[in-house]
C-alpha atoms as a PDB file:
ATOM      1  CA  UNK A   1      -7.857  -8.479  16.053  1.00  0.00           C
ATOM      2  CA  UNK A   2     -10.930 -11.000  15.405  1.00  0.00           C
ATOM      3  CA  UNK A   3     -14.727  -9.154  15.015  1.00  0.00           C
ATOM      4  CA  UNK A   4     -16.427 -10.157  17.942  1.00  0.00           C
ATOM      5  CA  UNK A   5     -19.656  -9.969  16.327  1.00  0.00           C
ATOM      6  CA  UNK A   6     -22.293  -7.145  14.727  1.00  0.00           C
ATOM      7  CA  UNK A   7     -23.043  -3.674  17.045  1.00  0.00           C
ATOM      8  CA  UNK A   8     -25.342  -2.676  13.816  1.00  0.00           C
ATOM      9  CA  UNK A   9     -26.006  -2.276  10.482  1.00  0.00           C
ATOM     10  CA  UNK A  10     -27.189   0.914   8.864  1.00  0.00           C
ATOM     11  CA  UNK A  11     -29.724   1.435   5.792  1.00  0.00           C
ATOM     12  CA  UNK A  12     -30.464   3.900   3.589  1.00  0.00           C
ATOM     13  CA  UNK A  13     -33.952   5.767   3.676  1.00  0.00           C
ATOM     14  CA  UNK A  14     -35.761   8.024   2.392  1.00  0.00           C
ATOM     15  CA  UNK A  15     -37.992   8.979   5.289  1.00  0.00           C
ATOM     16  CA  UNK A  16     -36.836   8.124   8.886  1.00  0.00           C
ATOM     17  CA  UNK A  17     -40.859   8.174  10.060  1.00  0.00           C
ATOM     18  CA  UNK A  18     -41.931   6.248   6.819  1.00  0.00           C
ATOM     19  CA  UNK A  19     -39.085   3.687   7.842  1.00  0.00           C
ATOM     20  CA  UNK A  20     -39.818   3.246  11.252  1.00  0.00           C
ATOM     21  CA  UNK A  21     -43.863   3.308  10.841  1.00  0.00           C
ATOM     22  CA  UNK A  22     -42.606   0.231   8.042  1.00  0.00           C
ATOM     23  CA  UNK A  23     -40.576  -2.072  10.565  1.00  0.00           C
ATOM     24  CA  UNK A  24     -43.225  -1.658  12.782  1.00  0.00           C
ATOM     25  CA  UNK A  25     -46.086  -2.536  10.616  1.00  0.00           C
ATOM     26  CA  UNK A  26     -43.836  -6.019  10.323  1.00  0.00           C
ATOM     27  CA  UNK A  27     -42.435  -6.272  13.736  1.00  0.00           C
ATOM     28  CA  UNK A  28     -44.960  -4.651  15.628  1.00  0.00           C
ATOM     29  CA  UNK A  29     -43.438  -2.055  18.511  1.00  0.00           C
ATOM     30  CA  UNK A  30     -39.792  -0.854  18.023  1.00  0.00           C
ATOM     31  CA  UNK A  31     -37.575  -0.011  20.772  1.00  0.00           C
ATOM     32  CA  UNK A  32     -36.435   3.625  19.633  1.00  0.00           C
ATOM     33  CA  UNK A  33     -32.598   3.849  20.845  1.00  0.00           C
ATOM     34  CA  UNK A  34     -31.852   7.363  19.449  1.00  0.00           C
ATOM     35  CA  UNK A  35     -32.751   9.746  16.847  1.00  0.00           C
ATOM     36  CA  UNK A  36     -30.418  12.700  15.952  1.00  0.00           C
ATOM     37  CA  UNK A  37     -31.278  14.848  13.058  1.00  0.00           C
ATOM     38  CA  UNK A  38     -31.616  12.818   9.755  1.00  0.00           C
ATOM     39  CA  UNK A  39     -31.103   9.303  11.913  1.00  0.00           C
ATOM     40  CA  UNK A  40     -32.776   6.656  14.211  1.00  0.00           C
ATOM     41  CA  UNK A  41     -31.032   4.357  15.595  1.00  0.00           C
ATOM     42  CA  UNK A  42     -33.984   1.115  16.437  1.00  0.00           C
ATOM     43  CA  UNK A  43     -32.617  -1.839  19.197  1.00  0.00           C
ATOM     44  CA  UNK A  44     -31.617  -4.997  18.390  1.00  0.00           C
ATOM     45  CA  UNK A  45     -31.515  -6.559  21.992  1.00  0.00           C
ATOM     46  CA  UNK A  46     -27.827  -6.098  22.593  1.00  0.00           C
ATOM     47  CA  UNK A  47     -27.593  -4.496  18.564  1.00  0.00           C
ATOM     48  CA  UNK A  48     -28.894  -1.323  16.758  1.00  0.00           C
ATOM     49  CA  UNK A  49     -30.422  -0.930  13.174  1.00  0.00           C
ATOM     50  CA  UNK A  50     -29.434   2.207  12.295  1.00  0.00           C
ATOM     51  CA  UNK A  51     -31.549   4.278   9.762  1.00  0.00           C
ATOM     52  CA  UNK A  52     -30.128   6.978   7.827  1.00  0.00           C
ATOM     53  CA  UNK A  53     -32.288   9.269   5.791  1.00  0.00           C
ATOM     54  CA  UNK A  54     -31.147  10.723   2.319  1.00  0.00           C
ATOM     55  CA  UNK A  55     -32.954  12.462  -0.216  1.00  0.00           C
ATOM     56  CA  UNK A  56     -31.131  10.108  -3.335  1.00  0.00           C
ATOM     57  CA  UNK A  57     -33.017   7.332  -3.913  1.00  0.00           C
ATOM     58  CA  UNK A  58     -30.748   4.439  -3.463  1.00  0.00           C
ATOM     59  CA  UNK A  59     -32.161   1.711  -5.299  1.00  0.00           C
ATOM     60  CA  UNK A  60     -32.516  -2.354  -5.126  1.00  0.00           C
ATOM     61  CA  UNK A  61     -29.513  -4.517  -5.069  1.00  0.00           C
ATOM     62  CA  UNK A  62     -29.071  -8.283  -5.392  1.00  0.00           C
ATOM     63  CA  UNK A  63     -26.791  -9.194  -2.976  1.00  0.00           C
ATOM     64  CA  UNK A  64     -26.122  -6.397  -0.354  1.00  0.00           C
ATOM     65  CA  UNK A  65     -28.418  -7.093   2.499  1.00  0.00           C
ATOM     66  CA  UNK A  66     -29.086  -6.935   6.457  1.00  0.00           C
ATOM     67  CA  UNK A  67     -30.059 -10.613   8.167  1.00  0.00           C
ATOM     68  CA  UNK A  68     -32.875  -9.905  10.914  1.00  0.00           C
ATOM     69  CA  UNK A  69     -32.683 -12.657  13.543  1.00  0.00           C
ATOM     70  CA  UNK A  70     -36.548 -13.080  14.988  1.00  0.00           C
ATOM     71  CA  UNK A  71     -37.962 -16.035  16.908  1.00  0.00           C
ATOM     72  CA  UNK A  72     -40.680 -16.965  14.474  1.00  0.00           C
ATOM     73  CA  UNK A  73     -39.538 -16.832  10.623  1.00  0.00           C
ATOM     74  CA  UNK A  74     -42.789 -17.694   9.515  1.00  0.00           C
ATOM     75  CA  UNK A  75     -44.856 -15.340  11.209  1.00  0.00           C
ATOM     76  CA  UNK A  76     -43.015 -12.619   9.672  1.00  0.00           C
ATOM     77  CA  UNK A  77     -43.644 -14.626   6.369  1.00  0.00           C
ATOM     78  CA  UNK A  78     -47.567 -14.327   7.547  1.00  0.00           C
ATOM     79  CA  UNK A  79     -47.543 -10.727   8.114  1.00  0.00           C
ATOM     80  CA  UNK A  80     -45.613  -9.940   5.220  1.00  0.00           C
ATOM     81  CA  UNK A  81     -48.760 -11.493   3.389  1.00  0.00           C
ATOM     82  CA  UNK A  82     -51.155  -9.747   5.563  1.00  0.00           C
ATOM     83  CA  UNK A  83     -49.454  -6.358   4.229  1.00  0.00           C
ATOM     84  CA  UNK A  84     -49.290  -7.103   0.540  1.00  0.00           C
ATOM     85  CA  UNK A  85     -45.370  -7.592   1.096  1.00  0.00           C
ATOM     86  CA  UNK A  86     -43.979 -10.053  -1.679  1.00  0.00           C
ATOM     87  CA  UNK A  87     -40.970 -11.751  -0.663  1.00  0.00           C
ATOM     88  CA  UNK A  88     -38.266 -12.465  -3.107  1.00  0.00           C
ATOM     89  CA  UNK A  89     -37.632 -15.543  -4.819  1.00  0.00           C
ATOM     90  CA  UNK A  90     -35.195 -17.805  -3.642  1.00  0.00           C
ATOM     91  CA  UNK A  91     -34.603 -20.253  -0.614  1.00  0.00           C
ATOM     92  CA  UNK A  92     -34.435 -17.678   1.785  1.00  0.00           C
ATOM     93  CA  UNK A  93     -36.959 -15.046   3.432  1.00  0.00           C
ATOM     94  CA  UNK A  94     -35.729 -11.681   2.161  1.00  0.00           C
ATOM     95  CA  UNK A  95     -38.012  -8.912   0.642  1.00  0.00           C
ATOM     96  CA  UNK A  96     -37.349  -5.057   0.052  1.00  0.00           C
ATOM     97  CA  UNK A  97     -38.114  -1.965   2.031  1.00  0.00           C
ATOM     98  CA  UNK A  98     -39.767   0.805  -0.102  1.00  0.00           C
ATOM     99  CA  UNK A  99     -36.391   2.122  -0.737  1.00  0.00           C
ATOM    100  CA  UNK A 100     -34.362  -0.657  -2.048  1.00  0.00           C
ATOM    101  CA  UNK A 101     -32.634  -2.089   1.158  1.00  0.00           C
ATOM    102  CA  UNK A 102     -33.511  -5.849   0.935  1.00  0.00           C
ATOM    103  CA  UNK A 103     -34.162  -7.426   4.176  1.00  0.00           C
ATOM    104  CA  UNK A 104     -33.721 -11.140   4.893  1.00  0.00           C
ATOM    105  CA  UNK A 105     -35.604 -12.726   7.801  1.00  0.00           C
ATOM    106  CA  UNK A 106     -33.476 -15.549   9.752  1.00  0.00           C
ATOM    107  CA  UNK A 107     -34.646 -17.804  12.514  1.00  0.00           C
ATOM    108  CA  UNK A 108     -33.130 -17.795  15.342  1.00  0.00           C
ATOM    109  CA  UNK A 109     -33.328 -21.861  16.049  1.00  0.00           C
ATOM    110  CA  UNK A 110     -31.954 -22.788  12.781  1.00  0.00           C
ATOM    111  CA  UNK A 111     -28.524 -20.649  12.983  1.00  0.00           C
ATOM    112  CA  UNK A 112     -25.265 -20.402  14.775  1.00  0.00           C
ATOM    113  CA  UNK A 113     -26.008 -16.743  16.094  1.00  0.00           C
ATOM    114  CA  UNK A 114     -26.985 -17.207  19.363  1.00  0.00           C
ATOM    115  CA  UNK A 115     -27.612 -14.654  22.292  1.00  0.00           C
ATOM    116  CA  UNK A 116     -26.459 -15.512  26.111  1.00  0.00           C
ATOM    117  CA  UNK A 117     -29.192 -16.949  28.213  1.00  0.00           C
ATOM    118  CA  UNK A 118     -29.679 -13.935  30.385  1.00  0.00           C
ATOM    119  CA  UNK A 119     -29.334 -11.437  27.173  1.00  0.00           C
ATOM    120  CA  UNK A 120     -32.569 -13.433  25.505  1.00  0.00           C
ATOM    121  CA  UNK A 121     -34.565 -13.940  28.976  1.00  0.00           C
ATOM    122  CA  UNK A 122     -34.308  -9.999  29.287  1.00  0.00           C
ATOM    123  CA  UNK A 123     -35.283  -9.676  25.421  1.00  0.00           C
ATOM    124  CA  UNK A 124     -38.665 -11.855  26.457  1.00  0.00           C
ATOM    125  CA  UNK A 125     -37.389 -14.843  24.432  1.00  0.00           C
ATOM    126  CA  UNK A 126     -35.913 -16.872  27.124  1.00  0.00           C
ATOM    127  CA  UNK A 127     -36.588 -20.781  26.185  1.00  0.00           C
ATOM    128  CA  UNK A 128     -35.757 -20.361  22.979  1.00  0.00           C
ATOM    129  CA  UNK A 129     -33.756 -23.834  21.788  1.00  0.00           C
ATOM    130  CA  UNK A 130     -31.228 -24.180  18.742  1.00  0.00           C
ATOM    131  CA  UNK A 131     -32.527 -26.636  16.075  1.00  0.00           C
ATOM    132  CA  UNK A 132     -30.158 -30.195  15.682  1.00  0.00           C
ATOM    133  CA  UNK A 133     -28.392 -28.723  12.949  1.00  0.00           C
ATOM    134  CA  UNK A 134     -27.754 -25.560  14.219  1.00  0.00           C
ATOM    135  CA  UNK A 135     -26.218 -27.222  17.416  1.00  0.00           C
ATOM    136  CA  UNK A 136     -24.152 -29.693  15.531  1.00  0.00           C
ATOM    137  CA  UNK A 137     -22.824 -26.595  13.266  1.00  0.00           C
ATOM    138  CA  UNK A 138     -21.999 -24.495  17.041  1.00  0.00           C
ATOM    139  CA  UNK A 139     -19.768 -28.138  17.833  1.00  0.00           C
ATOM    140  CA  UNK A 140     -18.278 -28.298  14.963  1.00  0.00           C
ATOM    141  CA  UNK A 141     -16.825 -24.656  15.974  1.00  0.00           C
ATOM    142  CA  UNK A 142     -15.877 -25.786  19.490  1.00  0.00           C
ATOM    143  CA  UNK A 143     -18.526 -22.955  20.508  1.00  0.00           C
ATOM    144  CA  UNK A 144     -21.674 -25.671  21.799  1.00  0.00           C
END
């Protein structure tokens, strides 16, 4: 059977409130889907970041990561420099939460992800228009 796509992704923490009060301080308000004891489950539009606490701290890795779609990569870049954030090096937007998970920031213009018309006009992001590359990669997949 072929994956369809991402229903979420779930992270490591060490404090669920810590975590949350973190994404928020880069994201501003978070849509709170669920919490259960030792979880919170944050939406994603039609997706869920799902935060786990543990009390082992799990620690920075290179490659494992989670790619946020957002509408404007660089004004998470901006706030990230507001809050003393340093992104790592590289070609690509990604920096670390305080507990290791490393976070890369992806715009949603510039990649083949793309959310149905009605699913972004109720997420407040209707007009929202695929850069010439990312429309010619969509083609190239039969999918544009």
């Amino acid at each position: 059977m072929p994956v369809l796509g991402i229903n979420h992704v779930a992270l490591e923490v060490g404090s669920l409130d810590e975590a949350l009060a973190f994404l928020e301080r880069i994201f501003g308000s978070l849509t709170l889907r669920g919490r259960v004891r030792g979880m919170a489950f944050v939406d994603l539009g039609d997706q869920f970041l799902a935060l786990a606490e543990t009390d082992r701290r799990p620690g920075p890795v290179e490659e494992r990561h989670i790619g946020l779609v957002v509408d404007d990569k660089e004004a998470v870049r901006e706030r990230l420099r507001e809050l003393g954030i340093e992104p790592l090096r590289g070609r690509n937007l990604d920096f670390l939460d305080p507990w290791g998970n490393r976070l890369e920031i992806v715009d949603y213009r510039e990649v083949q992800f793309t959310k149905a018309p009605r699913v972004l006009e109720g997420m407040g992001f209707g007009g929202l228009e695929k850069t010439a590359r990312a429309l010619d990669e969509l083609r190239e997949k039969g999918l544009a």
